[in-house]
N, C-alpha and C. Protein backbone atom coordinates (compact mmCIF):
# COMPACT_ATOMS: atom_id res chain seq x y z
N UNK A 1 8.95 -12.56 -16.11
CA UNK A 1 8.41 -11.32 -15.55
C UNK A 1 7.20 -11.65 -14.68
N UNK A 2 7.08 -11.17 -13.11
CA UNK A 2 5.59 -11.38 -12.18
C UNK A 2 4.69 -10.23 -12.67
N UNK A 3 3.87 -10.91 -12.38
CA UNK A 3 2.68 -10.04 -12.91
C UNK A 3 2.51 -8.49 -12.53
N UNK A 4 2.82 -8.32 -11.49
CA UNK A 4 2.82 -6.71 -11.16
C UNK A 4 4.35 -6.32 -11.60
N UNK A 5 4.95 -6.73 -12.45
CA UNK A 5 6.45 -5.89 -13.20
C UNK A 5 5.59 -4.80 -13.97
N UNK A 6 6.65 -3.68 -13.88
CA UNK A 6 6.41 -2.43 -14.74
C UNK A 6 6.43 -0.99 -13.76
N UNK A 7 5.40 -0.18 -14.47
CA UNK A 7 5.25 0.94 -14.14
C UNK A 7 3.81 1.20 -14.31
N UNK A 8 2.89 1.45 -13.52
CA UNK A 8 1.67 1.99 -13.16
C UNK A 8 1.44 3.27 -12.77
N UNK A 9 0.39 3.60 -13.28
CA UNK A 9 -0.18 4.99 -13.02
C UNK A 9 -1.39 4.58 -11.91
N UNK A 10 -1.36 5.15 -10.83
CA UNK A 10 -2.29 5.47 -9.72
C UNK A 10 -3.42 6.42 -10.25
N UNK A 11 -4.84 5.81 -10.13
CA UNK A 11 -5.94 6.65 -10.11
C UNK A 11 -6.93 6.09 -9.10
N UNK A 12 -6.95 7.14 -8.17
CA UNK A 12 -8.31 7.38 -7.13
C UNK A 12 -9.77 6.89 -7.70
N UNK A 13 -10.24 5.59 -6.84
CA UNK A 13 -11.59 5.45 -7.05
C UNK A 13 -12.16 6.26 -5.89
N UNK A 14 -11.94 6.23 -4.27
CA UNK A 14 -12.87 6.55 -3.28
C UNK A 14 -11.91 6.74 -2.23
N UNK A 15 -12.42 7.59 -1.26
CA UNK A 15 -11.48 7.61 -0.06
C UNK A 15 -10.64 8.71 0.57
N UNK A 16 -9.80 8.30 1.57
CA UNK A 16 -8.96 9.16 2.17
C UNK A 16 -8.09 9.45 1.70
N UNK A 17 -7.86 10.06 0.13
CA UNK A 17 -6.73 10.25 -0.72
C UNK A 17 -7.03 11.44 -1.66
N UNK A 18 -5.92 11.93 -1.89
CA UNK A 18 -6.08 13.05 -2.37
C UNK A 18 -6.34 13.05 -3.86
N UNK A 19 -6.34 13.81 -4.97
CA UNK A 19 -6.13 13.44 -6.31
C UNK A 19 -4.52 13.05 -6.62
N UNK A 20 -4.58 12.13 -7.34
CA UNK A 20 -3.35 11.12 -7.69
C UNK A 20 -2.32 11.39 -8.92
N UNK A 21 -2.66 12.88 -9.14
CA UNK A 21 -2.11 12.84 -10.41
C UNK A 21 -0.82 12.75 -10.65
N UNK A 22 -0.18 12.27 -10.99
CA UNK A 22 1.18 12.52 -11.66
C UNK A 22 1.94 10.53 -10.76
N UNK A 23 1.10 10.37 -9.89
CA UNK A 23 1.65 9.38 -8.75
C UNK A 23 1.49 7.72 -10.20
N UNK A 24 3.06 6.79 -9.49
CA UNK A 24 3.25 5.96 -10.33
C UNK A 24 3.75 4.70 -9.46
N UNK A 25 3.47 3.89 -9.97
CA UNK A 25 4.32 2.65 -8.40
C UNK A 25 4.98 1.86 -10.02
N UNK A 26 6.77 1.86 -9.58
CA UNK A 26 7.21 1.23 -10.43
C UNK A 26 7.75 -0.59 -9.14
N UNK A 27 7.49 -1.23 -10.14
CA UNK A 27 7.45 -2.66 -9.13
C UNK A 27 8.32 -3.58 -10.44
N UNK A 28 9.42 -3.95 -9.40
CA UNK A 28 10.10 -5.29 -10.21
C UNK A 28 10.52 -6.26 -9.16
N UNK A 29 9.83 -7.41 -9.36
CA UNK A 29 9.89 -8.73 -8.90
C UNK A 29 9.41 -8.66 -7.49
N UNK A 30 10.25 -8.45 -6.43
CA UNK A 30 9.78 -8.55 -5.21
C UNK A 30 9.92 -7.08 -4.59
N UNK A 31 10.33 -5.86 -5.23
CA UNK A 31 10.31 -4.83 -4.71
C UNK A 31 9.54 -3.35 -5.43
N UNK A 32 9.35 -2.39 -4.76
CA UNK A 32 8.88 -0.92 -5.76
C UNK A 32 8.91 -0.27 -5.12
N UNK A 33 8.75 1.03 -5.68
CA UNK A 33 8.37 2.16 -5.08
C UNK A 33 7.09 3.01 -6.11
N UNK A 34 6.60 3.91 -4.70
CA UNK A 34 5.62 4.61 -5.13
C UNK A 34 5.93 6.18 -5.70
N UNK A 35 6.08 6.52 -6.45
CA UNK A 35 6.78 8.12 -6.76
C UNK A 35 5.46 8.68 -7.06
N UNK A 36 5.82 10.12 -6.05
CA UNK A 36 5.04 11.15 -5.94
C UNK A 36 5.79 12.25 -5.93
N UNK A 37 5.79 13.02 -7.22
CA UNK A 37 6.54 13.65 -7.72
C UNK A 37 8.51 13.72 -7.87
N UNK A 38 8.92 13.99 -6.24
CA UNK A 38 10.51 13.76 -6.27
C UNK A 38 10.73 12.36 -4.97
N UNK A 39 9.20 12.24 -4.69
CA UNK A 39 9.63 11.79 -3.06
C UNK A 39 9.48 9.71 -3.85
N UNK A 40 10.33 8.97 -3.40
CA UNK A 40 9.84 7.61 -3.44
C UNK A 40 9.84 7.40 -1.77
N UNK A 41 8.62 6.19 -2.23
CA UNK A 41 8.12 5.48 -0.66
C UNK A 41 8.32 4.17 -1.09
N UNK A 42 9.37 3.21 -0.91
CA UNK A 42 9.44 2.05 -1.14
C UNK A 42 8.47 1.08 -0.58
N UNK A 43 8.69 -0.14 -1.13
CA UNK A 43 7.76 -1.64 -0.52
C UNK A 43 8.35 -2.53 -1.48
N UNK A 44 7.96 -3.73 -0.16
CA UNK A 44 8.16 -4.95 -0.85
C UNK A 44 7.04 -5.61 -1.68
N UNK A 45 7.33 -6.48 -2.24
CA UNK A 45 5.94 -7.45 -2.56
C UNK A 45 5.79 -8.51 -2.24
N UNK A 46 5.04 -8.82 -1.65
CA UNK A 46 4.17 -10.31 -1.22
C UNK A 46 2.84 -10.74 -1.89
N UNK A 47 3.26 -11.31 -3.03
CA UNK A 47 1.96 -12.05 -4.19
C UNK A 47 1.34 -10.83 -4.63
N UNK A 48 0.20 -10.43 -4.13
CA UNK A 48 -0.69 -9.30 -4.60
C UNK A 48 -0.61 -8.13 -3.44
N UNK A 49 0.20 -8.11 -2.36
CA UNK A 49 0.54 -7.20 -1.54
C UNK A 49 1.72 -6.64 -1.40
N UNK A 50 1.15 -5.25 -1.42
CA UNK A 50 2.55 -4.19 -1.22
C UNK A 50 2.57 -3.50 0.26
N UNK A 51 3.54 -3.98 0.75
CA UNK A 51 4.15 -3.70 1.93
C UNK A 51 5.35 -2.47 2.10
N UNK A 52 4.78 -1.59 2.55
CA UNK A 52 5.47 -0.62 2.47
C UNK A 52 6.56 -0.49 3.63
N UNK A 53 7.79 -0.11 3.38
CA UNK A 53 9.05 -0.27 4.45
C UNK A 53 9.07 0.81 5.40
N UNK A 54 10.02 0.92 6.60
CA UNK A 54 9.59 2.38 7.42
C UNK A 54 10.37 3.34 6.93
N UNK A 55 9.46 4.34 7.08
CA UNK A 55 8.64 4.58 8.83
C UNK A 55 7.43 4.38 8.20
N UNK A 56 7.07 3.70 7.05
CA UNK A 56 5.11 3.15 6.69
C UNK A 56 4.81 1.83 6.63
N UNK A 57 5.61 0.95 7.92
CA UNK A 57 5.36 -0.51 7.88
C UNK A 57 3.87 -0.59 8.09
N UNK A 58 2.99 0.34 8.76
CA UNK A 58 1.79 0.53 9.05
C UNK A 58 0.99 0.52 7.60
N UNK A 59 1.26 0.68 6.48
CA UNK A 59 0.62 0.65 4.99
C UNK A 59 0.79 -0.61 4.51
N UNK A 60 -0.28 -0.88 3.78
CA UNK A 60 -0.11 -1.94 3.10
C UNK A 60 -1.13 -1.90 2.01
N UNK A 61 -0.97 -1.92 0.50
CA UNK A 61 -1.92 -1.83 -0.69
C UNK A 61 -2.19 -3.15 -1.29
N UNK A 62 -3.52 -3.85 -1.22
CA UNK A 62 -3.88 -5.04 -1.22
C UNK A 62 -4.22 -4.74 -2.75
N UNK A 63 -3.76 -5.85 -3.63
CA UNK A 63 -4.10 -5.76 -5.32
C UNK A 63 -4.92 -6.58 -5.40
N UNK A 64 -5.62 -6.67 -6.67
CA UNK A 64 -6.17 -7.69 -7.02
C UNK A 64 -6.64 -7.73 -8.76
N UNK A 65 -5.47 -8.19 -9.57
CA UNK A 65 -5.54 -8.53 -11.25
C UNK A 65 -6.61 -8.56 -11.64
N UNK A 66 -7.22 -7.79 -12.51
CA UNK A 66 -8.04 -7.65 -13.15
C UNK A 66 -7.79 -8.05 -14.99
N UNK A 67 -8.36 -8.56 -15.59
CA UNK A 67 -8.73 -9.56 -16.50
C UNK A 67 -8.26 -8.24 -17.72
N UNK A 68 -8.55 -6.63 -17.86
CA UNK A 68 -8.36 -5.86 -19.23
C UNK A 68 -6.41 -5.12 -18.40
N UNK A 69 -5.87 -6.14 -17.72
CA UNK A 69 -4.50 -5.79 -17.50
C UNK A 69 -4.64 -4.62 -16.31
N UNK A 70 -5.62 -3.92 -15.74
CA UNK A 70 -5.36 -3.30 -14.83
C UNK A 70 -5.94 -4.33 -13.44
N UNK A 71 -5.22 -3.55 -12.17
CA UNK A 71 -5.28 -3.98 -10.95
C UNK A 71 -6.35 -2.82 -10.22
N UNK A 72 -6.90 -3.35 -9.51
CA UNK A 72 -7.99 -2.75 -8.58
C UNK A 72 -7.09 -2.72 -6.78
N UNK A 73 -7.01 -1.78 -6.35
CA UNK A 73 -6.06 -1.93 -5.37
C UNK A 73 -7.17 -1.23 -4.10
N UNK A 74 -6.37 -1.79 -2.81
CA UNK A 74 -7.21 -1.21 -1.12
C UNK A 74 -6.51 -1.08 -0.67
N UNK A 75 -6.58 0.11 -0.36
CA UNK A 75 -5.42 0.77 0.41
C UNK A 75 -5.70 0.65 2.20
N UNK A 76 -4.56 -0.08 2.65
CA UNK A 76 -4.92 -0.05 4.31
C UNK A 76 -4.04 0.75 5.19
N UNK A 77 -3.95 0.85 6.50
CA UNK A 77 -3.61 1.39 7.91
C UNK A 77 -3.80 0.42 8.72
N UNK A 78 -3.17 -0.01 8.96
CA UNK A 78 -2.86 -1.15 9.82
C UNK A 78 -4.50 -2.12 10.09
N UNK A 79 -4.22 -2.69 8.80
CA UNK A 79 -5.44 -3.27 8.36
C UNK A 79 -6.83 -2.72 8.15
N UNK A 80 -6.73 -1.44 8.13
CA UNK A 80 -8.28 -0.88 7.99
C UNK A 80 -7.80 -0.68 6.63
N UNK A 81 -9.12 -0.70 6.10
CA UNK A 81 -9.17 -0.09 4.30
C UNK A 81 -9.46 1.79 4.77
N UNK A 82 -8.50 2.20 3.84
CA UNK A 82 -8.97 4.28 3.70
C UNK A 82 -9.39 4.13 2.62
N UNK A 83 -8.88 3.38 1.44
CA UNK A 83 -9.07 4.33 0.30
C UNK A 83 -8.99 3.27 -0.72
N UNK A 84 -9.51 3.36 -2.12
CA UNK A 84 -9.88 2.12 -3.17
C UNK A 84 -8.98 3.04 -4.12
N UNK A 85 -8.68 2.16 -5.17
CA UNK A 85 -7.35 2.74 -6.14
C UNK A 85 -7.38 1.94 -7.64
N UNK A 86 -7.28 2.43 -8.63
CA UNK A 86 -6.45 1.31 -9.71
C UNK A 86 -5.61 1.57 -10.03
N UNK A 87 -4.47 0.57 -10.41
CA UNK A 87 -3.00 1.26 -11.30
C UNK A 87 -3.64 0.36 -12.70
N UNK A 88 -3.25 1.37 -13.24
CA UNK A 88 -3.16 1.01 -15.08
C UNK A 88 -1.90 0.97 -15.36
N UNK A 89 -1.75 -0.45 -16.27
CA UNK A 89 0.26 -0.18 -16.38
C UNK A 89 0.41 0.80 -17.54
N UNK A 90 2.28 1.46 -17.49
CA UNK A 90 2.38 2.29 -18.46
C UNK A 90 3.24 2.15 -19.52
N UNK A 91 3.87 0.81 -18.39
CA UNK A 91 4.77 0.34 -19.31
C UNK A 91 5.32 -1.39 -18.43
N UNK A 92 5.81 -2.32 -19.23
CA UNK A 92 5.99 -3.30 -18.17
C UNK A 92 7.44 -3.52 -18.11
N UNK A 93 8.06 -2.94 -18.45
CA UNK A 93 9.90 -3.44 -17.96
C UNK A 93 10.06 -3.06 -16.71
């Protein structure tokens, strides 16, 4: 299993984002999606980056593992940072 396998819950630290509630990024091996409510937004993964497919090749959510199992994430636009994030996992299959 890679380290970002599972299912995460999205919570808003700062930024150009709205409140996150209910939002989940399920990720296995080299692929995921982000579900927000009925809608998925797929991506690939590259190590600690999620690359999102089109029409949001322009997104990309930069991770970075954190030591109590959650990830600290930066959310970009064609390389600008909008918005700071953590997923907490909810489950890891």
């Amino acid at each position: 299993m890679a380290p970002l396998d599972g299912t995460w819950r999205v919570e808003r630290r700062r930024g150009v984002l709205p409140p996150l509630v209910g939002v989940r990024k399920r990720i296995s091996g080299t692929s995921g999606e982000t579900l927000v409510g009925p809608l998925r937004i797929r991506f690939d993964v590259h190590g600690t980056e999620l690359r999102y497919r089109s029409p949001f090749t322009a997104f990309v959510d930069l991770l970075e593992l954190v030591d109590d199992g959650t990830a600290r994430g930066r959310a970009t636009f064609r390389g600008r940072e909008f918005a700071l994030f953590d997923l907490v996992r909810i489950d890891d299959r």
